[in-house]
PDB file of N, CA and C in Angstrom:
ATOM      1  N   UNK A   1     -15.700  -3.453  -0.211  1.00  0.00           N
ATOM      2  CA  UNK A   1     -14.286  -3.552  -0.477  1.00  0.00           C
ATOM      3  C   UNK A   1     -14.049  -3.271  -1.948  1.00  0.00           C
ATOM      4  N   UNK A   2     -13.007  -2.369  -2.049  1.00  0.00           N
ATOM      5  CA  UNK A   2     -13.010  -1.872  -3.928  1.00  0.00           C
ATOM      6  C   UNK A   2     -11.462  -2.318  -3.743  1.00  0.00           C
ATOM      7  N   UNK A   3     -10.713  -2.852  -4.728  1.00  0.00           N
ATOM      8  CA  UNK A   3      -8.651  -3.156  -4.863  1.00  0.00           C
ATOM      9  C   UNK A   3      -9.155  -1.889  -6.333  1.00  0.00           C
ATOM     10  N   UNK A   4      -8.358  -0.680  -6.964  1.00  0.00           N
ATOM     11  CA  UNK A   4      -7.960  -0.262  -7.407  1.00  0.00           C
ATOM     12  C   UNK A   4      -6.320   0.313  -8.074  1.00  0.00           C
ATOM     13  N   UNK A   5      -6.175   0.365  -9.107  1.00  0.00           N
ATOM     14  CA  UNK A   5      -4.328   0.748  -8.805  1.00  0.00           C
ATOM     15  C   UNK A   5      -4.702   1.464 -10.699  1.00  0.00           C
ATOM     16  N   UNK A   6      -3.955   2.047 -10.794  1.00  0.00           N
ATOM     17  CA  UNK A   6      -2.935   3.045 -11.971  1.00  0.00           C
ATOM     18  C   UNK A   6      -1.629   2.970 -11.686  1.00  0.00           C
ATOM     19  N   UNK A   7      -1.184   3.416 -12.855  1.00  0.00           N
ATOM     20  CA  UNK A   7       0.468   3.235 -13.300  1.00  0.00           C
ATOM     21  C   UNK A   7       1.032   5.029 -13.430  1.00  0.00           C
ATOM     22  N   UNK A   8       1.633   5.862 -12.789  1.00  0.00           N
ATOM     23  CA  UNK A   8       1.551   7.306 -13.276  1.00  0.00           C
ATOM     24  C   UNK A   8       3.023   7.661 -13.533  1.00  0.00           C
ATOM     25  N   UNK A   9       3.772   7.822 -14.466  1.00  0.00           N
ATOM     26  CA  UNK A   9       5.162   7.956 -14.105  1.00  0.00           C
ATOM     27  C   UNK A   9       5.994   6.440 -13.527  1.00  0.00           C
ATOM     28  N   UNK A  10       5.897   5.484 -13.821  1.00  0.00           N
ATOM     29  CA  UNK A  10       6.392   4.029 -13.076  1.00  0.00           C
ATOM     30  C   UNK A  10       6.176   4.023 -11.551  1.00  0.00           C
ATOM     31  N   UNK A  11       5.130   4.453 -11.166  1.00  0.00           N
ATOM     32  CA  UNK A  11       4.699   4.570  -9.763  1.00  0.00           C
ATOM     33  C   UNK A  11       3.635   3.919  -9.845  1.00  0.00           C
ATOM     34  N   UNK A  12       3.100   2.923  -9.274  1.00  0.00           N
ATOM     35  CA  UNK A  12       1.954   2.130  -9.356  1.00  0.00           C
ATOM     36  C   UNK A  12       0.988   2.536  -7.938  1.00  0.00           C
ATOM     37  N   UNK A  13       0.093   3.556  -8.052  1.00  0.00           N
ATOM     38  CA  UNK A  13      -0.726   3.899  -7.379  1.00  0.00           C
ATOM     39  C   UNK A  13      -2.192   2.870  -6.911  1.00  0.00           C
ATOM     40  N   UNK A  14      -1.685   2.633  -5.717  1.00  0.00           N
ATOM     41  CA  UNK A  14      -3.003   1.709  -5.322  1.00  0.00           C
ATOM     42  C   UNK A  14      -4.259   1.864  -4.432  1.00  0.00           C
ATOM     43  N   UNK A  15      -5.533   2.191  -4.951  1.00  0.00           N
ATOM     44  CA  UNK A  15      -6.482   2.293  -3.769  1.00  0.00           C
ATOM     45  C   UNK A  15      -7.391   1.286  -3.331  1.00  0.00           C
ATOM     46  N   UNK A  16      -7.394   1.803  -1.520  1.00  0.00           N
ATOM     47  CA  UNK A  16      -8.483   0.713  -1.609  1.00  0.00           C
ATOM     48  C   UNK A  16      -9.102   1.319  -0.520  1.00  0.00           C
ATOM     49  N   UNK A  17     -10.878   0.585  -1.158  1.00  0.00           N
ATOM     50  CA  UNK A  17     -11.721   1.996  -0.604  1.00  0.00           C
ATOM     51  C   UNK A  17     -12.769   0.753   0.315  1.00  0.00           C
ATOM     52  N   UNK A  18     -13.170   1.308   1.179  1.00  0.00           N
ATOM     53  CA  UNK A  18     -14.268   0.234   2.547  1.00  0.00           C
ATOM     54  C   UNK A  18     -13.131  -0.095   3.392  1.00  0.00           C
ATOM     55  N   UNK A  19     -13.888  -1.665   3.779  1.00  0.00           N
ATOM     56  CA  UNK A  19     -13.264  -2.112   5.053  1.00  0.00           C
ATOM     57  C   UNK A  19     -13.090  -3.591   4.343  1.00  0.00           C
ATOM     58  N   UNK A  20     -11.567  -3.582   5.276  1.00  0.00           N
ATOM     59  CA  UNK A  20     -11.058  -5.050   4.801  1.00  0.00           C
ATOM     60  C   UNK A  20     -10.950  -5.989   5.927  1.00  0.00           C
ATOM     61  N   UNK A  21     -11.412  -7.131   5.425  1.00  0.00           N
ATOM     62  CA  UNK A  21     -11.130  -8.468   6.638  1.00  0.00           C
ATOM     63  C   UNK A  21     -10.918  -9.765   6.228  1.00  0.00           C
ATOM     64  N   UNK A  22     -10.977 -10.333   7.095  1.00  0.00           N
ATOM     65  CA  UNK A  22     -10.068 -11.817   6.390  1.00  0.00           C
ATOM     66  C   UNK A  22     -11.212 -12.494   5.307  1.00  0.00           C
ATOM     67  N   UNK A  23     -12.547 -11.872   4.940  1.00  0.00           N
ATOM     68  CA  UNK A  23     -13.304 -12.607   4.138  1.00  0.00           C
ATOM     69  C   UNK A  23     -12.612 -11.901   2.660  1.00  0.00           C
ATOM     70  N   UNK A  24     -11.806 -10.422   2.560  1.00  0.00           N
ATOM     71  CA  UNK A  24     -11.729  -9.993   1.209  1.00  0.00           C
ATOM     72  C   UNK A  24     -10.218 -10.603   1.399  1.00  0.00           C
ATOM     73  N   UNK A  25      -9.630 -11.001   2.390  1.00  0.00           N
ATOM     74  CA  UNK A  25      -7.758 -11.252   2.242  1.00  0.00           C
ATOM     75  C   UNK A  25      -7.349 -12.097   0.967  1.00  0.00           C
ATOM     76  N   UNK A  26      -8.031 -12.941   0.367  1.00  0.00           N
ATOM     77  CA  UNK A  26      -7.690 -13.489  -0.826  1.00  0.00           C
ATOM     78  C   UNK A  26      -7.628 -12.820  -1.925  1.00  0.00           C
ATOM     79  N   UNK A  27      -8.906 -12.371  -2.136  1.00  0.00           N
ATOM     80  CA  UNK A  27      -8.733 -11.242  -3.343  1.00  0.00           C
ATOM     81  C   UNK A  27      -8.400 -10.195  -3.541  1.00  0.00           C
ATOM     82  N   UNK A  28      -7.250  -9.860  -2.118  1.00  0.00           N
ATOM     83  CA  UNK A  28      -6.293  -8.669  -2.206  1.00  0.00           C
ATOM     84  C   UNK A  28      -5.294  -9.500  -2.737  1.00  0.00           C
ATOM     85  N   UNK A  29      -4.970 -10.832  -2.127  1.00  0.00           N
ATOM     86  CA  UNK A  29      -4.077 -11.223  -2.465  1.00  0.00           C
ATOM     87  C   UNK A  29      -3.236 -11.371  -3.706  1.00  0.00           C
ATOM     88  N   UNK A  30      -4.843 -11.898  -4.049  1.00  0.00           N
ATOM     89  CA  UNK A  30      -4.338 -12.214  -5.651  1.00  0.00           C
ATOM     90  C   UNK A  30      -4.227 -10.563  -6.758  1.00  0.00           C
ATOM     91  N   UNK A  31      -4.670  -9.556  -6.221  1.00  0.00           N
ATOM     92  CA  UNK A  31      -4.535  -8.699  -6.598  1.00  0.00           C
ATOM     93  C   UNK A  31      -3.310  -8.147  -6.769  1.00  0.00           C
ATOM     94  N   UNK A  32      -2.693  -8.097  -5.350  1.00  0.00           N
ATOM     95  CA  UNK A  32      -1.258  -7.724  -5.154  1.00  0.00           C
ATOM     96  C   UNK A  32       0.037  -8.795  -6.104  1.00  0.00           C
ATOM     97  N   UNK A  33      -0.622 -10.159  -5.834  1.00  0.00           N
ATOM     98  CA  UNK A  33       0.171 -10.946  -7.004  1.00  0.00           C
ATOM     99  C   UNK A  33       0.131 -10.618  -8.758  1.00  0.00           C
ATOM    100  N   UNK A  34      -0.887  -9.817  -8.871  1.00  0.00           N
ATOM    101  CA  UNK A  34      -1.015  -9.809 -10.127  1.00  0.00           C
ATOM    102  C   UNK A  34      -0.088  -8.385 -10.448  1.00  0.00           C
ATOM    103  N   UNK A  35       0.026  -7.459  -9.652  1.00  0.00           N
ATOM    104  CA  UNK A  35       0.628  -6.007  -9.723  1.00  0.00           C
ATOM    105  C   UNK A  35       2.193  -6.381  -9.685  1.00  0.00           C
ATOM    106  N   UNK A  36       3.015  -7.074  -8.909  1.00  0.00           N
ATOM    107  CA  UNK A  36       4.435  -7.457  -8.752  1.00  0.00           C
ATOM    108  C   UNK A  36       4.793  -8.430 -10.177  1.00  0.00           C
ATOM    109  N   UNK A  37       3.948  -8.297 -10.852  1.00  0.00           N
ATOM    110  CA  UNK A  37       4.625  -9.165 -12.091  1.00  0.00           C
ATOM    111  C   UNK A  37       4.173  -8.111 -13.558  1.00  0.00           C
ATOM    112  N   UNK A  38       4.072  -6.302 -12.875  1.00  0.00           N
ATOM    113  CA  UNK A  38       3.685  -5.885 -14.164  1.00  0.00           C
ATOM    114  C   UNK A  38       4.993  -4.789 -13.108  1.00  0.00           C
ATOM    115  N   UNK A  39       5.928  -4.267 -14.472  1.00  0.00           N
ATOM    116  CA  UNK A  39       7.269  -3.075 -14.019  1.00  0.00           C
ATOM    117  C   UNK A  39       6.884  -1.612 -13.688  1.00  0.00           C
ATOM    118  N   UNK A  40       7.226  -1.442 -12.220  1.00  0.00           N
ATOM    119  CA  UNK A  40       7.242  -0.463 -11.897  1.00  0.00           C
ATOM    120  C   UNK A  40       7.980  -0.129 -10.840  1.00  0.00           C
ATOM    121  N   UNK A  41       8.287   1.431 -10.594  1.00  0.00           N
ATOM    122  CA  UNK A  41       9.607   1.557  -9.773  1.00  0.00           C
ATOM    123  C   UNK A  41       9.482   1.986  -8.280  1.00  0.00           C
ATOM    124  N   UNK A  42       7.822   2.181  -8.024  1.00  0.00           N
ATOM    125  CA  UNK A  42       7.567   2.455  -7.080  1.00  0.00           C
ATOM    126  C   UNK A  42       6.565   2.152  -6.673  1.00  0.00           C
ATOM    127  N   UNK A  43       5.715   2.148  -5.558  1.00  0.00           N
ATOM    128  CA  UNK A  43       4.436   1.635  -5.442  1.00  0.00           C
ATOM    129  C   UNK A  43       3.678   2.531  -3.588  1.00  0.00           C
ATOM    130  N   UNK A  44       2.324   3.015  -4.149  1.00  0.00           N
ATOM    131  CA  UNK A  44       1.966   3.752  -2.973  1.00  0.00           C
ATOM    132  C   UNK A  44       0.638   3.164  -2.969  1.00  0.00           C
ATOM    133  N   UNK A  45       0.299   3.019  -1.641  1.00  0.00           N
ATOM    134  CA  UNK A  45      -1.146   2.076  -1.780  1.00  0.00           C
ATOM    135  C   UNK A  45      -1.985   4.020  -0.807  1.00  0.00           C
ATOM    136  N   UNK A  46      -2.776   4.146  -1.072  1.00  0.00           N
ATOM    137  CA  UNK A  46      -3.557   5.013  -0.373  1.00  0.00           C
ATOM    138  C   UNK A  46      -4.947   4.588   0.657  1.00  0.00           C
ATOM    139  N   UNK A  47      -4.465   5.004   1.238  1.00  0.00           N
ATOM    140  CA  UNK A  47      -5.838   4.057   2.601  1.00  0.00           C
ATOM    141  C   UNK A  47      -6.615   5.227   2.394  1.00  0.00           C
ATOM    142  N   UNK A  48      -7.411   6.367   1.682  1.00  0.00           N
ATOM    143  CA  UNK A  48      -7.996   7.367   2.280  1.00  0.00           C
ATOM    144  C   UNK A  48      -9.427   7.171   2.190  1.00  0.00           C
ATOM    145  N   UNK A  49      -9.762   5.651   1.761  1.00  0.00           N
ATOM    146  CA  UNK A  49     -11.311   5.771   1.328  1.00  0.00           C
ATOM    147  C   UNK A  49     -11.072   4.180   2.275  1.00  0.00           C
ATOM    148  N   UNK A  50      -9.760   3.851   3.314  1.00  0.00           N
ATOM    149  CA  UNK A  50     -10.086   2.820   4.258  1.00  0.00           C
ATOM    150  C   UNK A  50     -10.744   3.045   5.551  1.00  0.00           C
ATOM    151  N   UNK A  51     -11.741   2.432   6.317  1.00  0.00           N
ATOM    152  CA  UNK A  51     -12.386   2.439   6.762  1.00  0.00           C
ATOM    153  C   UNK A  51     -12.240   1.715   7.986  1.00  0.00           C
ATOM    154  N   UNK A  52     -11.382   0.237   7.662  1.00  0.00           N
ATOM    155  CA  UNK A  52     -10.919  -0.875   8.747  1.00  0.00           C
ATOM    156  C   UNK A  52     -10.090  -1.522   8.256  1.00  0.00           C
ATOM    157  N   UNK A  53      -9.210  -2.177   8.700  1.00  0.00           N
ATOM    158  CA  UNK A  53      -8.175  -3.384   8.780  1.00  0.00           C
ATOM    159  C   UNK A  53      -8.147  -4.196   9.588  1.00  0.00           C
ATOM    160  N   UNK A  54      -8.004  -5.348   9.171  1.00  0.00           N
ATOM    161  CA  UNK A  54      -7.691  -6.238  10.536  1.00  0.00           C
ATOM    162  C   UNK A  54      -6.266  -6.537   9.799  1.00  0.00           C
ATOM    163  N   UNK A  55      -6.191  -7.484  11.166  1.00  0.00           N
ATOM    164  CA  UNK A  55      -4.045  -8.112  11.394  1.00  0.00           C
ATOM    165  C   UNK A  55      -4.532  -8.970   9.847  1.00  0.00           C
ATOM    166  N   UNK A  56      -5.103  -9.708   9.525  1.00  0.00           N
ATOM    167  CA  UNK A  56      -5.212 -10.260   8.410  1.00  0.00           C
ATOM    168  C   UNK A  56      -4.910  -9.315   6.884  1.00  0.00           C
ATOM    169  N   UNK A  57      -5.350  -8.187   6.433  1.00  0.00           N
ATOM    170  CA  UNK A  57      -5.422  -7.789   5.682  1.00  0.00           C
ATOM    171  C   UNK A  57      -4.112  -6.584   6.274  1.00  0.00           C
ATOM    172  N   UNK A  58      -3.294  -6.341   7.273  1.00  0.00           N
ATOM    173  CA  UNK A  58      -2.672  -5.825   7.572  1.00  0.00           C
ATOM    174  C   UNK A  58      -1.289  -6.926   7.193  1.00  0.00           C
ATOM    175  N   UNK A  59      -1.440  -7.960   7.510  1.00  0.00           N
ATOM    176  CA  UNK A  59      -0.449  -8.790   7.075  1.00  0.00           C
ATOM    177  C   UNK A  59      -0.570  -9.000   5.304  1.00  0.00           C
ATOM    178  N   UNK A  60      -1.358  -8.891   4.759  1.00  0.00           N
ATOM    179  CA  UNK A  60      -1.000  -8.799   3.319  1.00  0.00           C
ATOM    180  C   UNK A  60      -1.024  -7.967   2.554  1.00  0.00           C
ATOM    181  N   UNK A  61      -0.865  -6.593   3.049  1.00  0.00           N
ATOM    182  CA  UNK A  61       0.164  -5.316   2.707  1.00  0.00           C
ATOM    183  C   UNK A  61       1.341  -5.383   3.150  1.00  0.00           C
ATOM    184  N   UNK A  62       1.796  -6.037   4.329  1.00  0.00           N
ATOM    185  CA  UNK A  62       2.948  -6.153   4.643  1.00  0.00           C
ATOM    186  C   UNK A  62       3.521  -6.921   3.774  1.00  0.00           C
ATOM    187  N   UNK A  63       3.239  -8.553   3.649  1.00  0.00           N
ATOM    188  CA  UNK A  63       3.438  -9.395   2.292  1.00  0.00           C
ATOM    189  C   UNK A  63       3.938  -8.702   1.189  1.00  0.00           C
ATOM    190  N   UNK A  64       3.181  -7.856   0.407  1.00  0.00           N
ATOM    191  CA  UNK A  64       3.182  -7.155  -0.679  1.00  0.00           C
ATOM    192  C   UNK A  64       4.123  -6.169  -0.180  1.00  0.00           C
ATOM    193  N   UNK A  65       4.700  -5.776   0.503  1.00  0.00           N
ATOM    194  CA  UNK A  65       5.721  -4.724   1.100  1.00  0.00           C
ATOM    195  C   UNK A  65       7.157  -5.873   1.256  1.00  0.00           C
ATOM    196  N   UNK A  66       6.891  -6.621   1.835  1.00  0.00           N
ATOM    197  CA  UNK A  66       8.284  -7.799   1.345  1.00  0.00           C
ATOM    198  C   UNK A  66       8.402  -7.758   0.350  1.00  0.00           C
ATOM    199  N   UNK A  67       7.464  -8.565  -0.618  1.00  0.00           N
ATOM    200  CA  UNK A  67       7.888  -8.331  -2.351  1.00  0.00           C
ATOM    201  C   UNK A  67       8.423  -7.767  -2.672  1.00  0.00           C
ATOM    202  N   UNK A  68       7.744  -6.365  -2.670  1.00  0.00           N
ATOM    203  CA  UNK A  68       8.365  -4.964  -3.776  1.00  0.00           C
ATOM    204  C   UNK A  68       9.847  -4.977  -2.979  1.00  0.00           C
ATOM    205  N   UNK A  69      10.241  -5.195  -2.035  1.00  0.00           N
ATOM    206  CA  UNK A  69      11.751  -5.096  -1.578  1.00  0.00           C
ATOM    207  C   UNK A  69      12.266  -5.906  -2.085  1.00  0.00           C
ATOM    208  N   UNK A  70      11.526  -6.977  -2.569  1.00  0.00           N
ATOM    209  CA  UNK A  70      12.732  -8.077  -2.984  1.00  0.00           C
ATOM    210  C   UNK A  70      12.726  -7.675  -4.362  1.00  0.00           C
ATOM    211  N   UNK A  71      11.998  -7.085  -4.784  1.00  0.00           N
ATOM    212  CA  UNK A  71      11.956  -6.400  -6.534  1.00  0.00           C
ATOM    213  C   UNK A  71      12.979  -4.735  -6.178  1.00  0.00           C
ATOM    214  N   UNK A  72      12.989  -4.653  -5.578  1.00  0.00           N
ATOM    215  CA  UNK A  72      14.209  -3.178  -5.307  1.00  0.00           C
ATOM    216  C   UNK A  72      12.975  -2.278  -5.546  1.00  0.00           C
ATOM    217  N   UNK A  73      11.632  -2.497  -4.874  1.00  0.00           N
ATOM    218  CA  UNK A  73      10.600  -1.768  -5.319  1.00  0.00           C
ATOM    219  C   UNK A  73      10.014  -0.430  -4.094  1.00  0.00           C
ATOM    220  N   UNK A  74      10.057   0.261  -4.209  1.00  0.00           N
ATOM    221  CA  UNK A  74       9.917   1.010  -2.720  1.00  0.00           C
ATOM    222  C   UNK A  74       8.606   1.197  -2.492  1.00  0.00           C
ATOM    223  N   UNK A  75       7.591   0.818  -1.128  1.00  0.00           N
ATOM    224  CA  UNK A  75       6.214   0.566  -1.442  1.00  0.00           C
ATOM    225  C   UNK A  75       6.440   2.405   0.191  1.00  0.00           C
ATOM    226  N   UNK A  76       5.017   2.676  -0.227  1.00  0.00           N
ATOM    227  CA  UNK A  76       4.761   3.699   0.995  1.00  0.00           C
ATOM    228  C   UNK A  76       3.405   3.909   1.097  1.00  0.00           C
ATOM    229  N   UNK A  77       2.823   4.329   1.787  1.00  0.00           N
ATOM    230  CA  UNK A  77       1.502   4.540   2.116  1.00  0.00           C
ATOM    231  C   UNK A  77       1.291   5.854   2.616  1.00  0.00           C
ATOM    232  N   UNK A  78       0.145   6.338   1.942  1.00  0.00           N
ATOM    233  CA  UNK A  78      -0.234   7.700   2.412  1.00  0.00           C
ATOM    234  C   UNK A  78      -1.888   7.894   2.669  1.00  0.00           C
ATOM    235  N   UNK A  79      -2.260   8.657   2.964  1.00  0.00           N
ATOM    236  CA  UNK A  79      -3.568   9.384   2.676  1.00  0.00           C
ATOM    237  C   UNK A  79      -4.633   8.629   3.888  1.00  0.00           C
ATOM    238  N   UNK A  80      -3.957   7.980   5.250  1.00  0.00           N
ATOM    239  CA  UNK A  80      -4.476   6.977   6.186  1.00  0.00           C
ATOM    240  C   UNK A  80      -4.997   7.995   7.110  1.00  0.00           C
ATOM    241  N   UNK A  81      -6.286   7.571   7.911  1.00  0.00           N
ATOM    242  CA  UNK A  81      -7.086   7.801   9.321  1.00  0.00           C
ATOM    243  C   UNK A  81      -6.335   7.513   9.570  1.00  0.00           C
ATOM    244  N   UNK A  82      -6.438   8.176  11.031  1.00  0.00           N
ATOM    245  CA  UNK A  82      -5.719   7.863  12.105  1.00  0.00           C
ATOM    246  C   UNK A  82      -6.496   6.738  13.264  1.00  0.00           C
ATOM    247  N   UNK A  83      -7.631   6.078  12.739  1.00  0.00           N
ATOM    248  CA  UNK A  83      -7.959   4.486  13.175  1.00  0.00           C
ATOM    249  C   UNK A  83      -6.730   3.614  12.380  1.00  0.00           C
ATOM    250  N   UNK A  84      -6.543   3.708  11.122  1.00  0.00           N
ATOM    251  CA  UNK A  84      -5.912   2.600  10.628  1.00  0.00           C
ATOM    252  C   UNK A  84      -4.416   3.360  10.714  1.00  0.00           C
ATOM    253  N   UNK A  85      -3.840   4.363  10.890  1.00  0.00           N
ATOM    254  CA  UNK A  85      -2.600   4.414  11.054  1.00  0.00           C
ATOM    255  C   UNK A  85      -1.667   3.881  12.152  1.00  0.00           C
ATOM    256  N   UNK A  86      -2.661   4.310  13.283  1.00  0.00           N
ATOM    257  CA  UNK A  86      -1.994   3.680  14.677  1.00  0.00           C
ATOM    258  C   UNK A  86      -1.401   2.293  14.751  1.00  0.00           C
ATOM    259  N   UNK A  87      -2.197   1.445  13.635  1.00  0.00           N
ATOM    260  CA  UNK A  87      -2.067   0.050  13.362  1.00  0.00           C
ATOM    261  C   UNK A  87      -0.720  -0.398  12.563  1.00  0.00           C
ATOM    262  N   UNK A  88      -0.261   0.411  11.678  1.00  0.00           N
ATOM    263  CA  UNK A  88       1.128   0.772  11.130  1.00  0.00           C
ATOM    264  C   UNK A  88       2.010   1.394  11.650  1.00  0.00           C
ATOM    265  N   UNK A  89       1.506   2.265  12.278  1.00  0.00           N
ATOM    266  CA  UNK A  89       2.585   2.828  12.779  1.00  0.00           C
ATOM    267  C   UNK A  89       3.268   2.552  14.525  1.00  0.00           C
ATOM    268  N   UNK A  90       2.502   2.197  15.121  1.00  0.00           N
ATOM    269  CA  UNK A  90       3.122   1.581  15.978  1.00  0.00           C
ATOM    270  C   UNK A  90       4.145  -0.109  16.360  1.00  0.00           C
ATOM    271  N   UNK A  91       3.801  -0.545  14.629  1.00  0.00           N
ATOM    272  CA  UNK A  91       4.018  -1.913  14.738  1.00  0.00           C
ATOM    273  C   UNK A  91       5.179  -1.944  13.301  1.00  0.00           C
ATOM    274  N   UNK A  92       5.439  -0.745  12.471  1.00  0.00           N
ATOM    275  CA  UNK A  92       6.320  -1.027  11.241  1.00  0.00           C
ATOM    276  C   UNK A  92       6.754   0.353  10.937  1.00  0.00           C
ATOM    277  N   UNK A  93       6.872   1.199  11.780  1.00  0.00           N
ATOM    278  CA  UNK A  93       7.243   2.467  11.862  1.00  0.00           C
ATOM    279  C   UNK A  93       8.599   2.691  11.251  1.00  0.00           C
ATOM    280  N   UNK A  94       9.357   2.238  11.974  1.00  0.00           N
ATOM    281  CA  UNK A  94      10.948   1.811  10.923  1.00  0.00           C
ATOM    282  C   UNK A  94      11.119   1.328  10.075  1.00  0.00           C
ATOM    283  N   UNK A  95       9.759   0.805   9.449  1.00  0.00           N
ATOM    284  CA  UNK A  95      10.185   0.225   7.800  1.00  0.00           C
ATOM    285  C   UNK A  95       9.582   0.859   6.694  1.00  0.00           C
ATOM    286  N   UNK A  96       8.457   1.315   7.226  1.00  0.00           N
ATOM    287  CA  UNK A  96       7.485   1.505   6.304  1.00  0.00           C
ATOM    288  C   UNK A  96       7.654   3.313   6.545  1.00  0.00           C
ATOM    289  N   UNK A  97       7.329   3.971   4.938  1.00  0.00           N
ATOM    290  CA  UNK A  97       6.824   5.864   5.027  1.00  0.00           C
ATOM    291  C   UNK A  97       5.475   5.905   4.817  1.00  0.00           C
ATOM    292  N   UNK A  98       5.355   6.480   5.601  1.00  0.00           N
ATOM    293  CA  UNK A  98       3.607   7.499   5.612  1.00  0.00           C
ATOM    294  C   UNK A  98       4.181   8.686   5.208  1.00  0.00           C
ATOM    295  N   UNK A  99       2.798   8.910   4.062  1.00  0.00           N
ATOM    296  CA  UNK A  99       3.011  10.257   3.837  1.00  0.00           C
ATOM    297  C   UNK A  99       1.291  10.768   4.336  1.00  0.00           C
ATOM    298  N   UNK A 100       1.252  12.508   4.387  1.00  0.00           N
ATOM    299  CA  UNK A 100      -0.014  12.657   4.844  1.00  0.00           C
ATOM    300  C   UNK A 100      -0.848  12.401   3.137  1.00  0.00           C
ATOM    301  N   UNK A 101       0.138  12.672   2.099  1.00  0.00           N
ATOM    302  CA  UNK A 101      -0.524  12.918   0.548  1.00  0.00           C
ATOM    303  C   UNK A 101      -0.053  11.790  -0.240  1.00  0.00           C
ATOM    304  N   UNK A 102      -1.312  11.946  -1.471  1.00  0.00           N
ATOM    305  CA  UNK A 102      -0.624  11.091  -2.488  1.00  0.00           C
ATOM    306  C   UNK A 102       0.610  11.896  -3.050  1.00  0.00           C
ATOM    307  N   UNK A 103       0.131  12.905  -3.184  1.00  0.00           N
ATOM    308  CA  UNK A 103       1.142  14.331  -3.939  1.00  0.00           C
ATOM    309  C   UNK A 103       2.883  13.872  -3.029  1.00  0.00           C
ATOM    310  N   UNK A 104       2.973  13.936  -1.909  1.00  0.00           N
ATOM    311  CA  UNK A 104       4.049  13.896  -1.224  1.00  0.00           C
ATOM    312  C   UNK A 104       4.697  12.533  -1.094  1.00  0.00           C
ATOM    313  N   UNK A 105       3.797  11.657  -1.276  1.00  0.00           N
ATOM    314  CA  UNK A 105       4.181  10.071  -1.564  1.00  0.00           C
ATOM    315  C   UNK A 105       4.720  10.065  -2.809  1.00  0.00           C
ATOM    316  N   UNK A 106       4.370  10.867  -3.805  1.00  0.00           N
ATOM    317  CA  UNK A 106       4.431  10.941  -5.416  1.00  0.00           C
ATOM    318  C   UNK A 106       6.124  11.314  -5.572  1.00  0.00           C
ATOM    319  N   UNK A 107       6.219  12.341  -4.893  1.00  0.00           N
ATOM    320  CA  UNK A 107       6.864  13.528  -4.780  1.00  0.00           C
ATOM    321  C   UNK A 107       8.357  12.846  -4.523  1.00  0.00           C
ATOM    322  N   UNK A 108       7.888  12.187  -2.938  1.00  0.00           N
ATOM    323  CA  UNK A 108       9.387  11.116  -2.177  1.00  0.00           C
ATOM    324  C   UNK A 108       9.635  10.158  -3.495  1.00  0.00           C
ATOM    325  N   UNK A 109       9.218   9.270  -4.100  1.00  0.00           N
ATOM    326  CA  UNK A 109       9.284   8.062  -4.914  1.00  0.00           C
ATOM    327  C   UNK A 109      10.159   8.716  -5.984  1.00  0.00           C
ATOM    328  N   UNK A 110       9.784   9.552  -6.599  1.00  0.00           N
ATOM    329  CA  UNK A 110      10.177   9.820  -7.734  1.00  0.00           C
ATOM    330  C   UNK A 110      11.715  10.793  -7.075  1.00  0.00           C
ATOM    331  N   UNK A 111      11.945  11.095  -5.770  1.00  0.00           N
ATOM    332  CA  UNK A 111      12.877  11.560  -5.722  1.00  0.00           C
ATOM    333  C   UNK A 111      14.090  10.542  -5.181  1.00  0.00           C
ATOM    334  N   UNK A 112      13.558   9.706  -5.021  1.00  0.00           N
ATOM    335  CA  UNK A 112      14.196   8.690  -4.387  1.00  0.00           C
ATOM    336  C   UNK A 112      14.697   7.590  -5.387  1.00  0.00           C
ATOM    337  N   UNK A 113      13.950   7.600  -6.627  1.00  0.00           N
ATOM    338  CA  UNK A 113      14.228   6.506  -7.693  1.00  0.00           C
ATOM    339  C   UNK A 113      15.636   6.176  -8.050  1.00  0.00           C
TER     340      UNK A 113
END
């Protein structure tokens, strides 16, 4: 399990690379708590080096996807298998954007700001 993130343009780019389960869910947690208290106007987490999710670590991207709304923060996700997309997208399809790219995730945010 790797939590990664950069700042590019007020877009807070986040990766995270392996497989996540309820033994790493804390120290995403606190990860994601530590990112919502530094300014930025957008936020894209990239699954392309994810591997697994469970409902646990699926529920605290969602978490962190409440936040940034309550910060007027627009969160999206791109760069997902289609093991871990089915898992989003059949269950938050109307809330949440997939993009296939970071480039096109980049692209929406900054056009949307």
């Amino acid at each position: 399990m790797k939590f990664k993130h950069r700042i590019e343009d007020k877009i807070c780019i986040i990766g995270l690379e392996g497989g996540f389960s309820q033994d790493e869910a804390k120290a995403i947690k606190l990860s994601f708590a530590n990112l919502l208290r530094m300014n930025f106007e957008g936020s894209i987490i990239n699954l392309s080096e994810t591997v697994y999710l469970d409902s646990i670590m699926i529920g605290t991207i969602m978490t962190f996807f409440r936040k940034c709304r309550e910060k007027h923060v627009q969160l999206v996700l791109c760069d997902i298998n289609l093991e871990v997309r089915w898992l989003f997208w059949n269950r938050y399809e109307d809330i949440l954007s997939i993009f296939d790219t970071e480039k096109e995730a980049i692209a929406h945010l900054k056009k949307n700001a």
